[in-house]
PDB file of N, CA and C in Angstrom:
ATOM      1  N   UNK A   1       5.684 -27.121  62.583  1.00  0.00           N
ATOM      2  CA  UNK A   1       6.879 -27.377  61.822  1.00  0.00           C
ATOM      3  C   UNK A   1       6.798 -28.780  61.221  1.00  0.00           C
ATOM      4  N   UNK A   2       7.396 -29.113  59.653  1.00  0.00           N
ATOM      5  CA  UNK A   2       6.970 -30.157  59.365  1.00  0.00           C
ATOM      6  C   UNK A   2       8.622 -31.224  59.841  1.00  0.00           C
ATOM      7  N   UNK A   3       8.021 -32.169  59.319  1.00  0.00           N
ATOM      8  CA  UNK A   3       9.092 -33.092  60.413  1.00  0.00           C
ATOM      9  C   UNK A   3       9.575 -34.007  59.016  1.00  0.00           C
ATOM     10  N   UNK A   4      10.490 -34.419  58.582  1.00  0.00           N
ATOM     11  CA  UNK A   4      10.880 -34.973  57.322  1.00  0.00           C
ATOM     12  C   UNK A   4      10.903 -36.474  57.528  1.00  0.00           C
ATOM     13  N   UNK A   5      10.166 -37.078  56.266  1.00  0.00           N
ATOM     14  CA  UNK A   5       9.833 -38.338  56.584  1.00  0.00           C
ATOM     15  C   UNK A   5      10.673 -39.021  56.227  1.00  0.00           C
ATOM     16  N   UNK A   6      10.902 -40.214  57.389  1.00  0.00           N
ATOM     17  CA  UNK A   6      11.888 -41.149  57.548  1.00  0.00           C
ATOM     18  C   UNK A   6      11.218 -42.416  56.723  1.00  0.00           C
ATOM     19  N   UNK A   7      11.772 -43.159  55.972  1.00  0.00           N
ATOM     20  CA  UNK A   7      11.680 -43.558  55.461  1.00  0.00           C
ATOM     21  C   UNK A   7      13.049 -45.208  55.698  1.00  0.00           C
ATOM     22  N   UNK A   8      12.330 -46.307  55.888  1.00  0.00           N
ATOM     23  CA  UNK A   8      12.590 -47.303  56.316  1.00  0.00           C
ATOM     24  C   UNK A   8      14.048 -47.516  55.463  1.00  0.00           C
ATOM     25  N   UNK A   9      15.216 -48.296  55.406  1.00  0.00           N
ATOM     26  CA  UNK A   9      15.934 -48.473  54.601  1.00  0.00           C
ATOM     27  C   UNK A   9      15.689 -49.595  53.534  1.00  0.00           C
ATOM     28  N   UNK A  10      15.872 -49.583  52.439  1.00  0.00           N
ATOM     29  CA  UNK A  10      15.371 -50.647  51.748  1.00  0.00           C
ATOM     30  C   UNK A  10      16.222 -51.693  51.630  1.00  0.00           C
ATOM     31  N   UNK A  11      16.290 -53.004  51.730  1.00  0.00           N
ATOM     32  CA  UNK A  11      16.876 -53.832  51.523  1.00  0.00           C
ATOM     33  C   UNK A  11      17.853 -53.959  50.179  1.00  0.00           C
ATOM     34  N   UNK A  12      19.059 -54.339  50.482  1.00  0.00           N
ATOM     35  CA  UNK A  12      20.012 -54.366  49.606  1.00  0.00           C
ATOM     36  C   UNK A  12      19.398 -55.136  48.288  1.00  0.00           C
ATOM     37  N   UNK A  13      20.298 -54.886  46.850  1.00  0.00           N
ATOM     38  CA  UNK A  13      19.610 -55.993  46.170  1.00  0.00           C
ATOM     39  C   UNK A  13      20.560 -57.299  46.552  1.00  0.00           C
ATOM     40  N   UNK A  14      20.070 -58.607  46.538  1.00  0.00           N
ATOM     41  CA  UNK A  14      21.225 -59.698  46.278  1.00  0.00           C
ATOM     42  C   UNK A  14      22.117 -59.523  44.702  1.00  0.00           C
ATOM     43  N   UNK A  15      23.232 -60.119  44.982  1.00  0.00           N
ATOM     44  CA  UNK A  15      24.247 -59.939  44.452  1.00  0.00           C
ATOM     45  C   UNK A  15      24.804 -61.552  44.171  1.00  0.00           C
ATOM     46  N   UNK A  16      25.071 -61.724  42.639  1.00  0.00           N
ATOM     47  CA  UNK A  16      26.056 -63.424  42.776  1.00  0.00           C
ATOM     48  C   UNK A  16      27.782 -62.616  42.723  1.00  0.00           C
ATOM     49  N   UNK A  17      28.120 -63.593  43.960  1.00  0.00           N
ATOM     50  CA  UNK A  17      29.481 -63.737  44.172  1.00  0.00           C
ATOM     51  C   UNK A  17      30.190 -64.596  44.244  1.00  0.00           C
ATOM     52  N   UNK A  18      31.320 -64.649  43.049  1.00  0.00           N
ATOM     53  CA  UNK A  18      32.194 -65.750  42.847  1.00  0.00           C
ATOM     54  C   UNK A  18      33.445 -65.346  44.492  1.00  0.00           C
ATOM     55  N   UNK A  19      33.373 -67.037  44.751  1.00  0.00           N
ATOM     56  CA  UNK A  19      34.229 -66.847  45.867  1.00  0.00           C
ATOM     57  C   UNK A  19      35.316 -68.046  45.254  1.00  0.00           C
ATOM     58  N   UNK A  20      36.751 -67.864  45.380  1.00  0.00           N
ATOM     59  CA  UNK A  20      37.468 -68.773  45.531  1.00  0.00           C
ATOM     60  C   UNK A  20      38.324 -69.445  46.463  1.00  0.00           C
ATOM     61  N   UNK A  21      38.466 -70.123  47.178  1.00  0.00           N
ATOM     62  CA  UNK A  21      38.966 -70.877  48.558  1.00  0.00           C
ATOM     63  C   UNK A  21      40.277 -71.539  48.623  1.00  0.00           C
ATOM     64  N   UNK A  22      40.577 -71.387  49.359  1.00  0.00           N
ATOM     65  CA  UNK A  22      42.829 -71.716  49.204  1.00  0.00           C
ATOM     66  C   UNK A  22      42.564 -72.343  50.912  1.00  0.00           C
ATOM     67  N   UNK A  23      43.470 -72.833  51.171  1.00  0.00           N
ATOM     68  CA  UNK A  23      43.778 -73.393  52.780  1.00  0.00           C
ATOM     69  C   UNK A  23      42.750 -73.712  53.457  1.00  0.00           C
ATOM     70  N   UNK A  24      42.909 -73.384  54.755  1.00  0.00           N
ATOM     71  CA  UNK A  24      41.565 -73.404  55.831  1.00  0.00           C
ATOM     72  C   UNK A  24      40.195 -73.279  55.291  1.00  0.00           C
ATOM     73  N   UNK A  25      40.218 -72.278  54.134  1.00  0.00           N
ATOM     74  CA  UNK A  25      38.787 -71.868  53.564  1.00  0.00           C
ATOM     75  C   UNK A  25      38.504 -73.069  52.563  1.00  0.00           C
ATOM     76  N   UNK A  26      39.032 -73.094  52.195  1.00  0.00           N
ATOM     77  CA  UNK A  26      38.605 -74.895  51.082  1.00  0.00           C
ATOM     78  C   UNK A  26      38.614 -75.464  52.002  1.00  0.00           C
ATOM     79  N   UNK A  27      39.363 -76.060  53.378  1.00  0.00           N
ATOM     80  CA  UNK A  27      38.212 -76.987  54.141  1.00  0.00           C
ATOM     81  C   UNK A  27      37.204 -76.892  54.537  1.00  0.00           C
ATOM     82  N   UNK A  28      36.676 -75.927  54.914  1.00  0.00           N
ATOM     83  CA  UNK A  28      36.112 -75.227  55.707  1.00  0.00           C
ATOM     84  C   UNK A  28      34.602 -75.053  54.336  1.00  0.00           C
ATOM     85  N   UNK A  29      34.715 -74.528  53.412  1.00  0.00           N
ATOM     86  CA  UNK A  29      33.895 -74.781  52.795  1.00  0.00           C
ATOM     87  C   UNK A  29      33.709 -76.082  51.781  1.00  0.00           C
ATOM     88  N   UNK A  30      34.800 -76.762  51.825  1.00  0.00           N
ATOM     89  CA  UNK A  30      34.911 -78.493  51.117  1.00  0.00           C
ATOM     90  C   UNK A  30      34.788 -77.788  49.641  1.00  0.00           C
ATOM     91  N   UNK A  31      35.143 -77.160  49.289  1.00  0.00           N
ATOM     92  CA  UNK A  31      35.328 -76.791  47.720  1.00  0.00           C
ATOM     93  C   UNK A  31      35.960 -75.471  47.334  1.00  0.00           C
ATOM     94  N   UNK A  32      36.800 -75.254  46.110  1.00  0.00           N
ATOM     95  CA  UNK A  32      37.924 -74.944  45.370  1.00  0.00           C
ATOM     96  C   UNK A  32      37.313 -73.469  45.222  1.00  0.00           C
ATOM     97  N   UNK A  33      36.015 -73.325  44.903  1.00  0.00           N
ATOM     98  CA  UNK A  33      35.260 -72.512  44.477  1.00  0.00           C
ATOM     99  C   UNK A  33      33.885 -72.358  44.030  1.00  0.00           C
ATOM    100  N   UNK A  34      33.388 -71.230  44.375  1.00  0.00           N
ATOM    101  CA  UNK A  34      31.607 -71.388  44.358  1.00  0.00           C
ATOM    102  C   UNK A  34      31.109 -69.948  44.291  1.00  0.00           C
ATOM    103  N   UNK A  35      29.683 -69.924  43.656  1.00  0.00           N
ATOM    104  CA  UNK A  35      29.297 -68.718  43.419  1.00  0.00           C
ATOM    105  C   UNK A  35      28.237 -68.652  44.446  1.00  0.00           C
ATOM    106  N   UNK A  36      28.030 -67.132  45.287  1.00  0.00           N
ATOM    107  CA  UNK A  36      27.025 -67.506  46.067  1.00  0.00           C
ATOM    108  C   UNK A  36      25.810 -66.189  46.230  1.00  0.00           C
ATOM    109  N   UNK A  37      24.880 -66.131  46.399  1.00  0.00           N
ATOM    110  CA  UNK A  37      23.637 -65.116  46.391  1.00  0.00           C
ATOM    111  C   UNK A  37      23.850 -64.355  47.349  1.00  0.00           C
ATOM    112  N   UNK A  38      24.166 -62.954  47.511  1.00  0.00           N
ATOM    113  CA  UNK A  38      24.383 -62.427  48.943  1.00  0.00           C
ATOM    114  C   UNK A  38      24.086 -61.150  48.849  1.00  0.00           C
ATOM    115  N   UNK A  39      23.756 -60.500  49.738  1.00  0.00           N
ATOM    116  CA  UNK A  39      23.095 -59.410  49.897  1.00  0.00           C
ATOM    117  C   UNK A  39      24.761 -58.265  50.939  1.00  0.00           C
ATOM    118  N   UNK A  40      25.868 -58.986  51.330  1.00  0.00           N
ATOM    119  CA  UNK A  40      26.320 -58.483  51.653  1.00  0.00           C
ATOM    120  C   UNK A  40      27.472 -57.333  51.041  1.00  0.00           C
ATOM    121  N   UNK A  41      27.480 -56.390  51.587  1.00  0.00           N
ATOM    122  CA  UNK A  41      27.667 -55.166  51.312  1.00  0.00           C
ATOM    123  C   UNK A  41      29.370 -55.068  51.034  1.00  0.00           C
ATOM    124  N   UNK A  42      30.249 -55.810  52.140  1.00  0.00           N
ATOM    125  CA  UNK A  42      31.542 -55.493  51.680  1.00  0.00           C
ATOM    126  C   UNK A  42      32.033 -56.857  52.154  1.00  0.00           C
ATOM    127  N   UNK A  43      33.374 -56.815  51.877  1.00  0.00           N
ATOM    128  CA  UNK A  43      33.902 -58.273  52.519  1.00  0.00           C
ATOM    129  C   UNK A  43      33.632 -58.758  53.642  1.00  0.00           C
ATOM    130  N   UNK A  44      34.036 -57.825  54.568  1.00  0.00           N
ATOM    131  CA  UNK A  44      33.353 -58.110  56.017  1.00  0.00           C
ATOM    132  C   UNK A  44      32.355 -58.941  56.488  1.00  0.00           C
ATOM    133  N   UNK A  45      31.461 -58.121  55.806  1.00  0.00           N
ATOM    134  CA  UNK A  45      29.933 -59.008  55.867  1.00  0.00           C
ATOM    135  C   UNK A  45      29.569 -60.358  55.112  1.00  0.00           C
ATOM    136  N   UNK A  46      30.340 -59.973  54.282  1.00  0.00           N
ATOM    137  CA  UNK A  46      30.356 -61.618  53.696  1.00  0.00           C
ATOM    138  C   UNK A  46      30.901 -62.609  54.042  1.00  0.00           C
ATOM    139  N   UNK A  47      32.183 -62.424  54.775  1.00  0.00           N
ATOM    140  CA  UNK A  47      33.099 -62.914  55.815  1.00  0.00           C
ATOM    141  C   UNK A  47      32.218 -64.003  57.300  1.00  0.00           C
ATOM    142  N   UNK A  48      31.357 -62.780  57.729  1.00  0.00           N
ATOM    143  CA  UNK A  48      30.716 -63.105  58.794  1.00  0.00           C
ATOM    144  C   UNK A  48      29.593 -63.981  57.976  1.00  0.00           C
ATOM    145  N   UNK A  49      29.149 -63.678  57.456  1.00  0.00           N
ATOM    146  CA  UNK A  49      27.536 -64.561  56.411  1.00  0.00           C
ATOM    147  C   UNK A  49      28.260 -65.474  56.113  1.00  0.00           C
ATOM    148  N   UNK A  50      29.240 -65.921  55.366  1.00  0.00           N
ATOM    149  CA  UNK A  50      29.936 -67.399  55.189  1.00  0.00           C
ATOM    150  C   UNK A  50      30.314 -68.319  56.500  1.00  0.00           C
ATOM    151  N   UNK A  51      30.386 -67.654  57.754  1.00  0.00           N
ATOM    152  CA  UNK A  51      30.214 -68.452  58.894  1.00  0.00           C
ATOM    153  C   UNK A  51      31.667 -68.292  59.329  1.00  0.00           C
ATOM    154  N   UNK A  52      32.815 -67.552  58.541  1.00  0.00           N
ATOM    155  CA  UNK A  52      33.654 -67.603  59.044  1.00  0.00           C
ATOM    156  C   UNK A  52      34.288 -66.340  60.266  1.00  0.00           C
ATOM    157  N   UNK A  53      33.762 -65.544  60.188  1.00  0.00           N
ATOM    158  CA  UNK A  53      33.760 -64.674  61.241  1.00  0.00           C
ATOM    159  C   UNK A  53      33.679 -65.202  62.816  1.00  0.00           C
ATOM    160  N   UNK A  54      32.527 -66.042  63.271  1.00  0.00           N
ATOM    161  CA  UNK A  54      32.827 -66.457  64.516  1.00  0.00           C
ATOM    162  C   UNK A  54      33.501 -67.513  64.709  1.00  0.00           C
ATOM    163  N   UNK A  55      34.185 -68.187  63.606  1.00  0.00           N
ATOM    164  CA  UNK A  55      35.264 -69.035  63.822  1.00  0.00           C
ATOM    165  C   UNK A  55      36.637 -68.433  64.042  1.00  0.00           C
ATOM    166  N   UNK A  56      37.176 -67.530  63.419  1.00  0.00           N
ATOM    167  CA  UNK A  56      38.408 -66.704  63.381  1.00  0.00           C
ATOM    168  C   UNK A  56      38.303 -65.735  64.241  1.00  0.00           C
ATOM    169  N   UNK A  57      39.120 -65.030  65.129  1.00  0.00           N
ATOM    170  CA  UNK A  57      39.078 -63.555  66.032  1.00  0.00           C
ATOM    171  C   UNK A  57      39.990 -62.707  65.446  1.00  0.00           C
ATOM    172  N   UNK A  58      39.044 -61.632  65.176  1.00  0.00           N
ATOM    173  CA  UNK A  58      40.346 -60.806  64.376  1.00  0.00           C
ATOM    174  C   UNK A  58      40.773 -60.968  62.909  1.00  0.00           C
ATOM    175  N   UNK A  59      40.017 -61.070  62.005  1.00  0.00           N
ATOM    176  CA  UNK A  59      40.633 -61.565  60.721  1.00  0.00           C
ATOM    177  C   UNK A  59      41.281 -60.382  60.181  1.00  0.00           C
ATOM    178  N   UNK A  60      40.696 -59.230  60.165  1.00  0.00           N
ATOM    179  CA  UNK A  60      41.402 -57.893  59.993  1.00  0.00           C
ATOM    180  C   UNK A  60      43.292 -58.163  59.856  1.00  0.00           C
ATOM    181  N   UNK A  61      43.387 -58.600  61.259  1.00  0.00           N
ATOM    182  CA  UNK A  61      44.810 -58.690  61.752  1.00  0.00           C
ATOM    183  C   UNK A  61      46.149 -59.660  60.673  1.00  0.00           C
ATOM    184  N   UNK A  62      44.952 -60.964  60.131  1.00  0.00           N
ATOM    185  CA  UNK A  62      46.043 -61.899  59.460  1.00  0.00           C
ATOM    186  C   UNK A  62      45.355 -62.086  58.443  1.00  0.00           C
ATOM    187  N   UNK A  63      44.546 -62.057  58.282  1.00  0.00           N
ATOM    188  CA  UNK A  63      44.107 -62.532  56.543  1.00  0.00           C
ATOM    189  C   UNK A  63      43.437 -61.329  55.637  1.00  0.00           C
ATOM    190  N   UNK A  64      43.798 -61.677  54.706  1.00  0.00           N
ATOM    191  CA  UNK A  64      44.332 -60.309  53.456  1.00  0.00           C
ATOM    192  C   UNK A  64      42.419 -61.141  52.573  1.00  0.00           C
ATOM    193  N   UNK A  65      42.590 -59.782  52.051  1.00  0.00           N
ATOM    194  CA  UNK A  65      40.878 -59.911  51.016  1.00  0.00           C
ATOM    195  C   UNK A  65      41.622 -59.873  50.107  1.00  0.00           C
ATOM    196  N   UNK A  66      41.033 -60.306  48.846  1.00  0.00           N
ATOM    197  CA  UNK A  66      40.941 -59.947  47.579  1.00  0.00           C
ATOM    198  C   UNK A  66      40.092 -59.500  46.748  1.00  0.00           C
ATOM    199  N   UNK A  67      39.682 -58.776  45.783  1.00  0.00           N
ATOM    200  CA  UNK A  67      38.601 -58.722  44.963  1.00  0.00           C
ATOM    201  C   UNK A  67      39.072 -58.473  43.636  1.00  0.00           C
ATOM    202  N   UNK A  68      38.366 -58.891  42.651  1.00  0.00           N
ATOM    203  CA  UNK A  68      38.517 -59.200  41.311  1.00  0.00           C
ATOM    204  C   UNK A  68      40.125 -58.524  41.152  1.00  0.00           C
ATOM    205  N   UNK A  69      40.727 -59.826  41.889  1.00  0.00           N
ATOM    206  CA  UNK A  69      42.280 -59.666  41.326  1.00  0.00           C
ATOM    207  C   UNK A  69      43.298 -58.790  42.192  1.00  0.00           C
ATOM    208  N   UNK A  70      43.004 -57.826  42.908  1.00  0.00           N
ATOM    209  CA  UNK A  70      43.610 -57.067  43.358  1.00  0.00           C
ATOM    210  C   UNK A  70      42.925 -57.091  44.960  1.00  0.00           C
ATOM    211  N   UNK A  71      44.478 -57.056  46.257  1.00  0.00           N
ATOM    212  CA  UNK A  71      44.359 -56.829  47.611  1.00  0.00           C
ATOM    213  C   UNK A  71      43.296 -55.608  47.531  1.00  0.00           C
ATOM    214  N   UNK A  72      42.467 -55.973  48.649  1.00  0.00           N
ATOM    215  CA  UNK A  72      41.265 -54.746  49.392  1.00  0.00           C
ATOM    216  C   UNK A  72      41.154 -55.127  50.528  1.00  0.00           C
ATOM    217  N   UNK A  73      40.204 -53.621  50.999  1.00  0.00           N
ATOM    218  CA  UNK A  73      40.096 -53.086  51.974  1.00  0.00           C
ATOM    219  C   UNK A  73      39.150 -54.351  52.566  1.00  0.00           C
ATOM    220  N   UNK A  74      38.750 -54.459  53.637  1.00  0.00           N
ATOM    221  CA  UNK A  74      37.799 -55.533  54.342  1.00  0.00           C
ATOM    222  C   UNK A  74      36.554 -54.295  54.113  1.00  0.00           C
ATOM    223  N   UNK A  75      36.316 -53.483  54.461  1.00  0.00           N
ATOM    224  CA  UNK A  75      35.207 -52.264  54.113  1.00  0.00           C
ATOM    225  C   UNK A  75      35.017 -51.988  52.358  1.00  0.00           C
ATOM    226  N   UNK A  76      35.664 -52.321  51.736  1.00  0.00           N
ATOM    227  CA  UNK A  76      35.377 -51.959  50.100  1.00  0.00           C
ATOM    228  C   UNK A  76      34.078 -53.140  49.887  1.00  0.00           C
ATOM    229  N   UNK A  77      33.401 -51.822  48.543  1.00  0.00           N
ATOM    230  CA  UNK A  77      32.155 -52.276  48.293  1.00  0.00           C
ATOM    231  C   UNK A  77      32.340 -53.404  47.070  1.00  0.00           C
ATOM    232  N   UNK A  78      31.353 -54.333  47.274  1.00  0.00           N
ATOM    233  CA  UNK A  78      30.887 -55.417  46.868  1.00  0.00           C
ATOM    234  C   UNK A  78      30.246 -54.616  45.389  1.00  0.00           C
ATOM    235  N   UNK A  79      30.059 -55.571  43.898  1.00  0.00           N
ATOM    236  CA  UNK A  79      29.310 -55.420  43.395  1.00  0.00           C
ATOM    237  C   UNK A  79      29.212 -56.718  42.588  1.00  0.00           C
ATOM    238  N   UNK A  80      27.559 -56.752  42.247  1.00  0.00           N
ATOM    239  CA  UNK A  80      27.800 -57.840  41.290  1.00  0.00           C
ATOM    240  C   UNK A  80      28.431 -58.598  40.415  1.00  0.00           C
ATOM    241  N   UNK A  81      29.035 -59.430  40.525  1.00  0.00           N
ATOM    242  CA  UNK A  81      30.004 -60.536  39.614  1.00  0.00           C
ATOM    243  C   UNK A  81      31.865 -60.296  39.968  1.00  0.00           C
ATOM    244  N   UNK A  82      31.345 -60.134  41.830  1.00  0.00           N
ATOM    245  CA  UNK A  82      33.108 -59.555  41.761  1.00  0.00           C
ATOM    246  C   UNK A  82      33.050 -61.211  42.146  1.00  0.00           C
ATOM    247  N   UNK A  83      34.534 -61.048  42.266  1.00  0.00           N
ATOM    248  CA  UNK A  83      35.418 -62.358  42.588  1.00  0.00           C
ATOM    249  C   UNK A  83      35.966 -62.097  43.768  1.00  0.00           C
ATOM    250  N   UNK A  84      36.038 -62.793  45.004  1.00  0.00           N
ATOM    251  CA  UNK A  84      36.247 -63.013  46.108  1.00  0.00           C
ATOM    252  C   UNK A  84      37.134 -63.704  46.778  1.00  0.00           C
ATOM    253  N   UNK A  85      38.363 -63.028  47.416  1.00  0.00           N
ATOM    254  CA  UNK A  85      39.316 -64.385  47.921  1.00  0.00           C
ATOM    255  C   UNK A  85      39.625 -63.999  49.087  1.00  0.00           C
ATOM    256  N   UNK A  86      39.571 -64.746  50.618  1.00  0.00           N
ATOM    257  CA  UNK A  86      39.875 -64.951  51.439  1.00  0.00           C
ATOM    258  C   UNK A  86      41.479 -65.079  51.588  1.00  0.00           C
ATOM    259  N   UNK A  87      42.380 -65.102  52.313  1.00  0.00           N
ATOM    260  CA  UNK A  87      44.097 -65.239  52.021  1.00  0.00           C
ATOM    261  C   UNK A  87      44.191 -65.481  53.614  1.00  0.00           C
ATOM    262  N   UNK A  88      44.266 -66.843  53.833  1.00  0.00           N
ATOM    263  CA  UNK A  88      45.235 -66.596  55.231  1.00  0.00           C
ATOM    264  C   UNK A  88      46.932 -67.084  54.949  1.00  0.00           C
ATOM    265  N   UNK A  89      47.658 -66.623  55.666  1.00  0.00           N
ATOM    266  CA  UNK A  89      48.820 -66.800  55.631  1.00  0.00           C
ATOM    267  C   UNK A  89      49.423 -68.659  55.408  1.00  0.00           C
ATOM    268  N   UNK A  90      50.301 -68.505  55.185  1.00  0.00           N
ATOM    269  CA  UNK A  90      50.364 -70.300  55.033  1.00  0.00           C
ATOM    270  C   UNK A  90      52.277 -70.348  55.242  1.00  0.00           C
ATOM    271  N   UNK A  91      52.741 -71.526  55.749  1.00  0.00           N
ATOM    272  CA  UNK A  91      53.519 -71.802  56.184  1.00  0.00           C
ATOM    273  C   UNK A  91      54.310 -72.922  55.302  1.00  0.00           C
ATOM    274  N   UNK A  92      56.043 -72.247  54.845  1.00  0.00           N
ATOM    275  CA  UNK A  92      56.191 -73.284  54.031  1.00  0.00           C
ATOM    276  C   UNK A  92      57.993 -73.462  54.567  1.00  0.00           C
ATOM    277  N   UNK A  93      58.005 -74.157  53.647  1.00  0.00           N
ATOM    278  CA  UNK A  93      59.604 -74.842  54.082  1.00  0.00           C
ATOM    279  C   UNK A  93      60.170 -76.228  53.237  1.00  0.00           C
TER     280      UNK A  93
END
């Protein structure tokens, strides 16, 4: 019986992604906004690849994504030349 060949997964292509930064995330990255080379697949992963994932627990829970303009899913797909925004909540008075 023949056995169907598996075939390795191929590496994503990289992708430039405009990210823009508000609160914690502009400190945290020391700038307003930046475009960056990434191979990651949805917010999530880009989340964690920007370093902010093991700083935050739970981001799911309080901070909202954006992509080119409009709230998303933390799982929605990435494509070249989207725009990227992080949202944590902010406190005013």
């Amino acid at each position: 019986m023949l056995q169907p060949v598996r075939r390795s997964a191929e590496p994503p292509d990289p992708m430039q992604i405009r990210l823009v930064h508000y609160a914690l995330f502009r400190d945290a990255r020391g700038r307003d906004a930046e475009t960056v080379t990434t191979t990651a697949a949805t917010p999530r992963a880009l989340f964690d690849e920007l370093g902010f994932g093991a700083a935050l627990a739970s981001p799911e829970s309080w901070i909202r994504v954006a992509v080119n303009d409009d709230f998303a899913a933390w799982d929605a797909r990435l494509a070249d030349g989207d725009t990227v925004v992080f949202i944590a909540p902010t406190a005013g008075g």
